[in-house]
Protein backbone atom coordinates (compact mmCIF):
# COMPACT_ATOMS: atom_id res chain seq x y z
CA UNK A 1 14.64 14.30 -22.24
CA UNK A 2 15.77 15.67 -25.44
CA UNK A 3 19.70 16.40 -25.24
CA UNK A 4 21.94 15.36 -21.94
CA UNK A 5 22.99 18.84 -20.05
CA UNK A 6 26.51 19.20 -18.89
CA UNK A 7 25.38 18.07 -16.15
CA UNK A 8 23.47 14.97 -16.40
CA UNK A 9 27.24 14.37 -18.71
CA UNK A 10 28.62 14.32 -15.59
CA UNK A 11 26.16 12.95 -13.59
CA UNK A 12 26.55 9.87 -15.43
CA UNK A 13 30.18 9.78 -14.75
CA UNK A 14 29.68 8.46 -11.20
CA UNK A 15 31.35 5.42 -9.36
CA UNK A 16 28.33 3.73 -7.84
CA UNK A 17 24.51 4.57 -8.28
CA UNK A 18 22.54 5.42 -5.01
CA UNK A 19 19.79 3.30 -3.75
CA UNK A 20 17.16 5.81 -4.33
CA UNK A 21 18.17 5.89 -8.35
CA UNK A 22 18.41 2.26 -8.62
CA UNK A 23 14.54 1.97 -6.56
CA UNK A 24 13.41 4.36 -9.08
CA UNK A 25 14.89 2.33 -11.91
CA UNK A 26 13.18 -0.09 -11.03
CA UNK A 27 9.78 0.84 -10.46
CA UNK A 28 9.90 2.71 -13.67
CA UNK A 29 10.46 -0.41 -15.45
CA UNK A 30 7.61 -2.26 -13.65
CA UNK A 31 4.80 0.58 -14.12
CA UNK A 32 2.30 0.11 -16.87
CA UNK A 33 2.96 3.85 -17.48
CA UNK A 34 0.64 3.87 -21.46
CA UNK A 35 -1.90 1.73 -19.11
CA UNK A 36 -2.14 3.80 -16.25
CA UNK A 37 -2.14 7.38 -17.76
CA UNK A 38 -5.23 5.62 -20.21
CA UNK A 39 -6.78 5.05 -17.31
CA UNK A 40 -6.54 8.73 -15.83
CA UNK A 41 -7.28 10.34 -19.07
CA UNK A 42 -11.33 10.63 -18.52
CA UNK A 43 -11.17 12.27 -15.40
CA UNK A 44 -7.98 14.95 -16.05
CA UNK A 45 -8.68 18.41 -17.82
CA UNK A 46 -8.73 18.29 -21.59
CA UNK A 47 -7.10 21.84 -21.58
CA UNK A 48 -9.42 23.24 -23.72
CA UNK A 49 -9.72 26.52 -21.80
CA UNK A 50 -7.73 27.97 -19.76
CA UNK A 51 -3.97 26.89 -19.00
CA UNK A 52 -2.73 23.84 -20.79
CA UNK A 53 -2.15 21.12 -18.01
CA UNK A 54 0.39 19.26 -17.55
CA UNK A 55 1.16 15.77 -18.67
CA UNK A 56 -0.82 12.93 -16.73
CA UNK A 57 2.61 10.57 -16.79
CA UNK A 58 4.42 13.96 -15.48
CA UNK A 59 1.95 14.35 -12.72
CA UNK A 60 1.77 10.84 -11.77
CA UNK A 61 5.38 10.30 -11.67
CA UNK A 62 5.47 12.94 -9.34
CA UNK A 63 2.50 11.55 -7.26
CA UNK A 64 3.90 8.10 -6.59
CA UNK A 65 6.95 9.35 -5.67
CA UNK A 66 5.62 11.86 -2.90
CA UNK A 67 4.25 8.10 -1.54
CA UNK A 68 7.18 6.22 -2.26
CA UNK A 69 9.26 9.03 0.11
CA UNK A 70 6.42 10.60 2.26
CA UNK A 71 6.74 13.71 1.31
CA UNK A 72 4.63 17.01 1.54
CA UNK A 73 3.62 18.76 -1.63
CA UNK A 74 5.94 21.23 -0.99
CA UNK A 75 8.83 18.39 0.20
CA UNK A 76 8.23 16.62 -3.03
CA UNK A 77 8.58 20.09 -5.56
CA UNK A 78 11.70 20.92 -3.57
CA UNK A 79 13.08 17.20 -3.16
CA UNK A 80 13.10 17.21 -7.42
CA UNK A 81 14.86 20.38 -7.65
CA UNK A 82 17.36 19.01 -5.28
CA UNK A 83 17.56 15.33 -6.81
CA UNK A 84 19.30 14.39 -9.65
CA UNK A 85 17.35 10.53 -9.77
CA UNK A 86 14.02 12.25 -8.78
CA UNK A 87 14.53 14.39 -11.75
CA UNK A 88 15.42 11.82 -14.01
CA UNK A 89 12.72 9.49 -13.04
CA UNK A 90 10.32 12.52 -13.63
CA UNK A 91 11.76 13.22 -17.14
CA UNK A 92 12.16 16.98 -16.27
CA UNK A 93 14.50 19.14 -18.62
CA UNK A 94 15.06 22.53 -16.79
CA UNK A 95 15.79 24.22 -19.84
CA UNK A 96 12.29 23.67 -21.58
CA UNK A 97 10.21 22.61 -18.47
CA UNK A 98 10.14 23.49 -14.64
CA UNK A 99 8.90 21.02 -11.88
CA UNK A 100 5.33 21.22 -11.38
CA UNK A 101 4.24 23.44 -8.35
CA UNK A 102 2.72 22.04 -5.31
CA UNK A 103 -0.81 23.56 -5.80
CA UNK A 104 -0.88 21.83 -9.18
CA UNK A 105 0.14 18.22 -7.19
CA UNK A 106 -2.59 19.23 -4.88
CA UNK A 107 -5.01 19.35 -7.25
CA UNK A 108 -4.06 16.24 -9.13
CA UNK A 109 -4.50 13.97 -5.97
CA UNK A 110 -7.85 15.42 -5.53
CA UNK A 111 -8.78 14.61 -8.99
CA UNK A 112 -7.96 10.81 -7.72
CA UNK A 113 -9.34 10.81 -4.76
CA UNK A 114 -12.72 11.96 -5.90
CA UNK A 115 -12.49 9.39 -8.51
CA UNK A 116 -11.18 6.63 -6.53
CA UNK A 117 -8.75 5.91 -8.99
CA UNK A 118 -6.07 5.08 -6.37
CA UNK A 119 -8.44 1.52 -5.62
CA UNK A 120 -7.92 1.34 -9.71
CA UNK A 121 -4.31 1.27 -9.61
CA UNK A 122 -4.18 -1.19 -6.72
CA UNK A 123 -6.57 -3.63 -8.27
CA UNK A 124 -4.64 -2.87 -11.56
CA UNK A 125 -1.96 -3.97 -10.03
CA UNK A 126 -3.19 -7.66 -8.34
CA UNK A 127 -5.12 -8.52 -11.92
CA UNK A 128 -1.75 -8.10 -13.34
CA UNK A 129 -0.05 -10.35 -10.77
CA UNK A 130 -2.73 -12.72 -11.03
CA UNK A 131 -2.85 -13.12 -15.02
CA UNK A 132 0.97 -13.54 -14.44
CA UNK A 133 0.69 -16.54 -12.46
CA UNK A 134 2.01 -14.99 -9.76
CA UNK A 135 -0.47 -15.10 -7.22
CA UNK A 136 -1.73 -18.29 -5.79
CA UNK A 137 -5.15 -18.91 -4.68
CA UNK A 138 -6.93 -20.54 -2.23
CA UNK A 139 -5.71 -19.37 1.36
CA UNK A 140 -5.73 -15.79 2.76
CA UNK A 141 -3.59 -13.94 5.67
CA UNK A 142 -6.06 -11.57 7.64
CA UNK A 143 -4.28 -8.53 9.93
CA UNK A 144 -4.64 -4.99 10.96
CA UNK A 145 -2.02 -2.50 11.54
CA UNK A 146 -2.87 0.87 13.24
CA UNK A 147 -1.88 3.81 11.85
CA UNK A 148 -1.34 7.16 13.89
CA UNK A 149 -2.94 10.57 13.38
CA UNK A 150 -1.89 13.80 15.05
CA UNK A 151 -4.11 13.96 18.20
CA UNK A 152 -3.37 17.86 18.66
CA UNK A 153 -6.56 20.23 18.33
CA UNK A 154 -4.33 22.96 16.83
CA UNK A 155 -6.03 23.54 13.79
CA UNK A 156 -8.37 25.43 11.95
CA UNK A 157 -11.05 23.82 13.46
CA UNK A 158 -9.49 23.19 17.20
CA UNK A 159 -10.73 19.84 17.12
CA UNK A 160 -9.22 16.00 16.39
CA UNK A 161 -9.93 14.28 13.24
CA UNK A 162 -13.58 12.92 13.96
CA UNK A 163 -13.03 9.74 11.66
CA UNK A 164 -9.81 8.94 14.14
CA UNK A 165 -11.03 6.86 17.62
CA UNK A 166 -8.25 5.50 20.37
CA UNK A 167 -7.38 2.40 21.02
CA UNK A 168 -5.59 0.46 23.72
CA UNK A 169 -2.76 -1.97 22.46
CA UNK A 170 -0.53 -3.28 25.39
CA UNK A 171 -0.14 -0.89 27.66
CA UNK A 172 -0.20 2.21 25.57
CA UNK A 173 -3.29 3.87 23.63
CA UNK A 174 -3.10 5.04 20.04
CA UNK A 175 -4.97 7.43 17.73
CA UNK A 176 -5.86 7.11 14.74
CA UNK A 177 -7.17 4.36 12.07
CA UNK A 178 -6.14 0.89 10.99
CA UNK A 179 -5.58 -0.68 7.59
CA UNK A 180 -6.90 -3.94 7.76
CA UNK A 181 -5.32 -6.29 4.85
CA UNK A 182 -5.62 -9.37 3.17
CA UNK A 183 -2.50 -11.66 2.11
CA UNK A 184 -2.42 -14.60 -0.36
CA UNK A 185 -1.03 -17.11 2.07
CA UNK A 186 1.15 -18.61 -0.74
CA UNK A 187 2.66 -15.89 -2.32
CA UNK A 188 2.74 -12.86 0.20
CA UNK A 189 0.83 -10.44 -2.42
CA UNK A 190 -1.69 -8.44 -0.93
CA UNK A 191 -5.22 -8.64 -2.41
CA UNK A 192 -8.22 -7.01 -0.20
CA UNK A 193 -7.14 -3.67 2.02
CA UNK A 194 -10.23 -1.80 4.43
CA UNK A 195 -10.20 1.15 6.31
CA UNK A 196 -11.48 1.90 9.76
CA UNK A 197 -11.19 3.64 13.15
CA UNK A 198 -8.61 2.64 15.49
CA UNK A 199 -11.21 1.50 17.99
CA UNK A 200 -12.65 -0.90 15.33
CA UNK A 201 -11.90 -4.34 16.12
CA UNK A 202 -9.72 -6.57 13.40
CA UNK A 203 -11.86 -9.75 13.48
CA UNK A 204 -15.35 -7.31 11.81
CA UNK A 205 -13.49 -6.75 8.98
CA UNK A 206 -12.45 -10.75 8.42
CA UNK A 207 -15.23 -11.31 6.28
CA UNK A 208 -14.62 -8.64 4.15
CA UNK A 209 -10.90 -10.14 3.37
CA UNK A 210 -11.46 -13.40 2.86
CA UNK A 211 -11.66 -13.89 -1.35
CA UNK A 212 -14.39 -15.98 -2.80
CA UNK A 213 -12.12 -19.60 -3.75
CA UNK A 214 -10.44 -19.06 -0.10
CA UNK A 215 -11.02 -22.39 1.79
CA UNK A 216 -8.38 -21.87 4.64
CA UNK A 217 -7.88 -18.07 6.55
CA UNK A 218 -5.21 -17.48 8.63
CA UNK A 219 -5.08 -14.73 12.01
CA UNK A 220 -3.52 -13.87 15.52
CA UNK A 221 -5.40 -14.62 18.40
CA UNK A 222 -7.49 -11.45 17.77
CA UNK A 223 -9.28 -13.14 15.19
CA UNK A 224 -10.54 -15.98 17.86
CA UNK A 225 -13.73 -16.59 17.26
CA UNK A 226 -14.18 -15.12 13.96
CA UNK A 227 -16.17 -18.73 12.78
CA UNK A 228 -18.93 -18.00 15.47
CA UNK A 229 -19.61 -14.28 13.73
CA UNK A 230 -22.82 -13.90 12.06
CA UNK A 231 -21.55 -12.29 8.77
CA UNK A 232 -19.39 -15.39 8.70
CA UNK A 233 -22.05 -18.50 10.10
CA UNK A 234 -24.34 -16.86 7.79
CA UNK A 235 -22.51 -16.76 4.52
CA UNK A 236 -22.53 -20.14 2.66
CA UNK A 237 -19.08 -19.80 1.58
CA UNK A 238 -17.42 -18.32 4.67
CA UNK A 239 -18.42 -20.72 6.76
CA UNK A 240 -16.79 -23.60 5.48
CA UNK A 241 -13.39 -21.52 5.24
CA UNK A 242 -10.87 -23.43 7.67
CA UNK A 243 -9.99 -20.76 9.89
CA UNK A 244 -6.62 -21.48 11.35
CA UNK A 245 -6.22 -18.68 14.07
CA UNK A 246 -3.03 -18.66 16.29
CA UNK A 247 -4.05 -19.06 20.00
CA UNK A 248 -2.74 -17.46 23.26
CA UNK A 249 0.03 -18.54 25.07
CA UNK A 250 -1.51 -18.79 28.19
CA UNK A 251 -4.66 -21.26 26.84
CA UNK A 252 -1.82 -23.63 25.90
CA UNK A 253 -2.44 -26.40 28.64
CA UNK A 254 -1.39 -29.51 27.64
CA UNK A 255 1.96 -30.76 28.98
CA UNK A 256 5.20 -32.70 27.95
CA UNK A 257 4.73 -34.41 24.83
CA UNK A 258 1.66 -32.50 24.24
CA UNK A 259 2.40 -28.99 25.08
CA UNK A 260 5.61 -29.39 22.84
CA UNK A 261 3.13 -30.59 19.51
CA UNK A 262 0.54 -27.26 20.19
CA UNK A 263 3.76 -25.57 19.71
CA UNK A 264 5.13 -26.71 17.04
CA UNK A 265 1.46 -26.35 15.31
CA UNK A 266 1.50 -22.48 16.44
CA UNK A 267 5.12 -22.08 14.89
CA UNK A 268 3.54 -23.32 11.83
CA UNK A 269 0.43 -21.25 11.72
CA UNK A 270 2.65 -17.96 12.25
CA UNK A 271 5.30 -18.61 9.91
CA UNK A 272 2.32 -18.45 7.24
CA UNK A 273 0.69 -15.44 9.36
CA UNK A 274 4.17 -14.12 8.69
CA UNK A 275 3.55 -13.09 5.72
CA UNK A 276 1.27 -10.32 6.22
CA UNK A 277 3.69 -8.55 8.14
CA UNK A 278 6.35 -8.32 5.48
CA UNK A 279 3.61 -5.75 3.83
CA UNK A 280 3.22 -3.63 6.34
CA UNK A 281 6.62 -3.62 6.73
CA UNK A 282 7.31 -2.16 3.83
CA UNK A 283 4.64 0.36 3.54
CA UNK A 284 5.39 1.98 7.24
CA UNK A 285 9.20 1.79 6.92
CA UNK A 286 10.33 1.18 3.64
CA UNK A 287 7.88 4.00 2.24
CA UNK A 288 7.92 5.58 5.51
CA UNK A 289 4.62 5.70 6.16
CA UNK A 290 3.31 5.48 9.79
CA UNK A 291 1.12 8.02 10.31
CA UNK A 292 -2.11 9.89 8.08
CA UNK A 293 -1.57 12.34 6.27
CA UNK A 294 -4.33 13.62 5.65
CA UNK A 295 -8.15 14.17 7.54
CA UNK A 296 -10.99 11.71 7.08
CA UNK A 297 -10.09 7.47 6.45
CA UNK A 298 -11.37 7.99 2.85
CA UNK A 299 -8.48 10.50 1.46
CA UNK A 300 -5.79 8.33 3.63
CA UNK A 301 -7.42 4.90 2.44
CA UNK A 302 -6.46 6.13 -1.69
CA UNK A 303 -3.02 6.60 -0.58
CA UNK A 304 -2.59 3.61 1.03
CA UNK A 305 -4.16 1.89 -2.24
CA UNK A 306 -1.26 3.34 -3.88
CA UNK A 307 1.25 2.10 -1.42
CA UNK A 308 -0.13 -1.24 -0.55
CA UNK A 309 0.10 -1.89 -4.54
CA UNK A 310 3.47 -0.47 -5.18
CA UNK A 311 4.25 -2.94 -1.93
CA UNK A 312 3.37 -5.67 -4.66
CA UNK A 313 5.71 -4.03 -7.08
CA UNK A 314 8.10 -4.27 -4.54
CA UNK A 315 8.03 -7.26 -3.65
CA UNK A 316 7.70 -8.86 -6.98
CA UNK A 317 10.76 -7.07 -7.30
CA UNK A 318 12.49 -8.72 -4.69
CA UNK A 319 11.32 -11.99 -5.65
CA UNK A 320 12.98 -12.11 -9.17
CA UNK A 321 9.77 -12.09 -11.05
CA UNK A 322 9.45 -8.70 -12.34
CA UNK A 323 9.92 -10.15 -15.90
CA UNK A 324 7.48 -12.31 -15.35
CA UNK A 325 5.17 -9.50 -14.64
CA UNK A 326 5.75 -7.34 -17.34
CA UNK A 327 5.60 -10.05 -20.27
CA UNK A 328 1.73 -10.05 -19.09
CA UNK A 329 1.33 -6.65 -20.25
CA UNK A 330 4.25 -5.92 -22.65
């Protein structure tokens, strides 16, 4: 922004910052923004006819926050207008530009989606950790999380999303599709993220999120069996991954000395399995994000892209190393 308003004067004046300004702070110093808007630049209108567009940094801003909050394109316009840190992060001045309108947003994360620039950002994202040292190699964290859809047939169409399925977990069913992601079992960054039905089972996807200099894989007693799996036997490097998969409870049978050892070994296994979990943590409830929010797993699949790579951000955050990260690329 050109010249403080009266009002950012006395914005500034406050006590205390809010947590949403300081998250925003943050992630604004972390983003490659010169990198990332480089990176958009073939694909976005070059304005020559018709209305000028808008900035690509402007846009984007606005983008990853709508994920960062879980927001509608309408929520996110108004949210702006209402938000004094939203506003700031965006770099909006009100006397020489408005927020952009939620057609315009609309039409933006088409443009990404039909490039599949939001799988560019994420991998963006892990070469950066990586060439930062900050990934370690040679052990991966395999899990699914399901992720709900709206099961009503109220809609245009009167029917469900036809890339959705149901699936039974406990004792109640769900609808929709799981994210199935892959963890680097030292550092907690995640590296490999698929997309499938709910009714798709996690261990057909193991193969596909184990990396190529993995020689141990980690799971919950849903991947049991993965070894015997042809895509896996038949691979020369999958099968000699160690697969250390968590058993069941109830196929512990050893007793006294023994049953207390198979125990201990489980503990160990899960507090590495552990780590996947922190990353879906933070993408269903720290961004909010439980359900799809759009139809079909491909349009929902570049948003979680985005968020499972801003999870990295967020995490290298709360590590202490976002220095360390941006010295890579500075």
């Amino acid at each position: 922004m050109s010249q403080l308003s009266f009002g950012d004067m006395e914005y500034t004046n406050r006590r205390r910052k809010t947590k949403r300004e300081l998250f925003l702070e943050q992630m604004d110093k972390i983003i490659p923004w010169a990198d990332w808007v480089d990176m958009i630049t073939a694909y976005y209108p070059s304005g020559k006819r018709g209305r000028p567009p808008i900035g690509i940094e402007t846009m984007l801003r606005m983008y990853l926050m709508q994920n960062w909050f879980s927001l509608s394109d309408e929520g996110i316009e108004d949210a702006v207008y209402d938000s004094h840190a939203m506003r700031s992060f965006l770099r909006i001045n009100f006397l020489e530009q408005q927020v952009p309108d939620a057609t315009t947003l609309l039409h933006f994360r088409h443009l990404l989606e039909e490039h599949a620039l939001g799988k560019a950002l994420f991998d963006d994202i892990h070469n950066r950790l990586d060439k930062a040292g900050l990934i370690m190699h040679g052990g991966s964290v395999v899990d699914a999380t399901l992720i709900s859809a709206p099961s009503s047939t109220k809609n245009q169409t009167g029917e469900r999303d036809p890339e959705m399925h149901s699936t039974k977990k406990g004792n109640q069913w769900h609808f929709g599709m799981k994210v199935h992601a892959g963890v680097d079992a030292g550092s907690g960054y995640v590296h490999t993220i698929t997309g499938t039905g709910a009714n798709v089972h996690d261990v057909t996807q193991a193969h596909a999120l184990i990396r190529d200099d993995d020689e141990v894989g980690y799971g919950d007693s849903g991947y049991l069996g993965v070894e015997k799996r042809a895509e896996i036997r038949d691979d020369e490097h999958l099968s000699k991954v160690d697969f250390r998969i968590n058993k069941r409870p109830s196929s512990i049978k050893a007793t006294g000395i023994g049953k207390v050892f198979e125990k201990y070994l489980e503990r160990r296994k899960s507090s590495t399995r552990s780590k996947v979990e922190h990353v879906f943590q933070i993408v269903k409830r720290y961004f909010g994000c439980h359900k799809t929010a759009y139809r079909g797993i491909a349009k929902n699949m570049n948003k979680f892209f985005v968020l499972f790579g801003c999870a990295n951000l967020v995490m290298c955050i709360r590590a202490g190393r976002a220095e360390e990260f941006t010295d890579c690329w500075a």
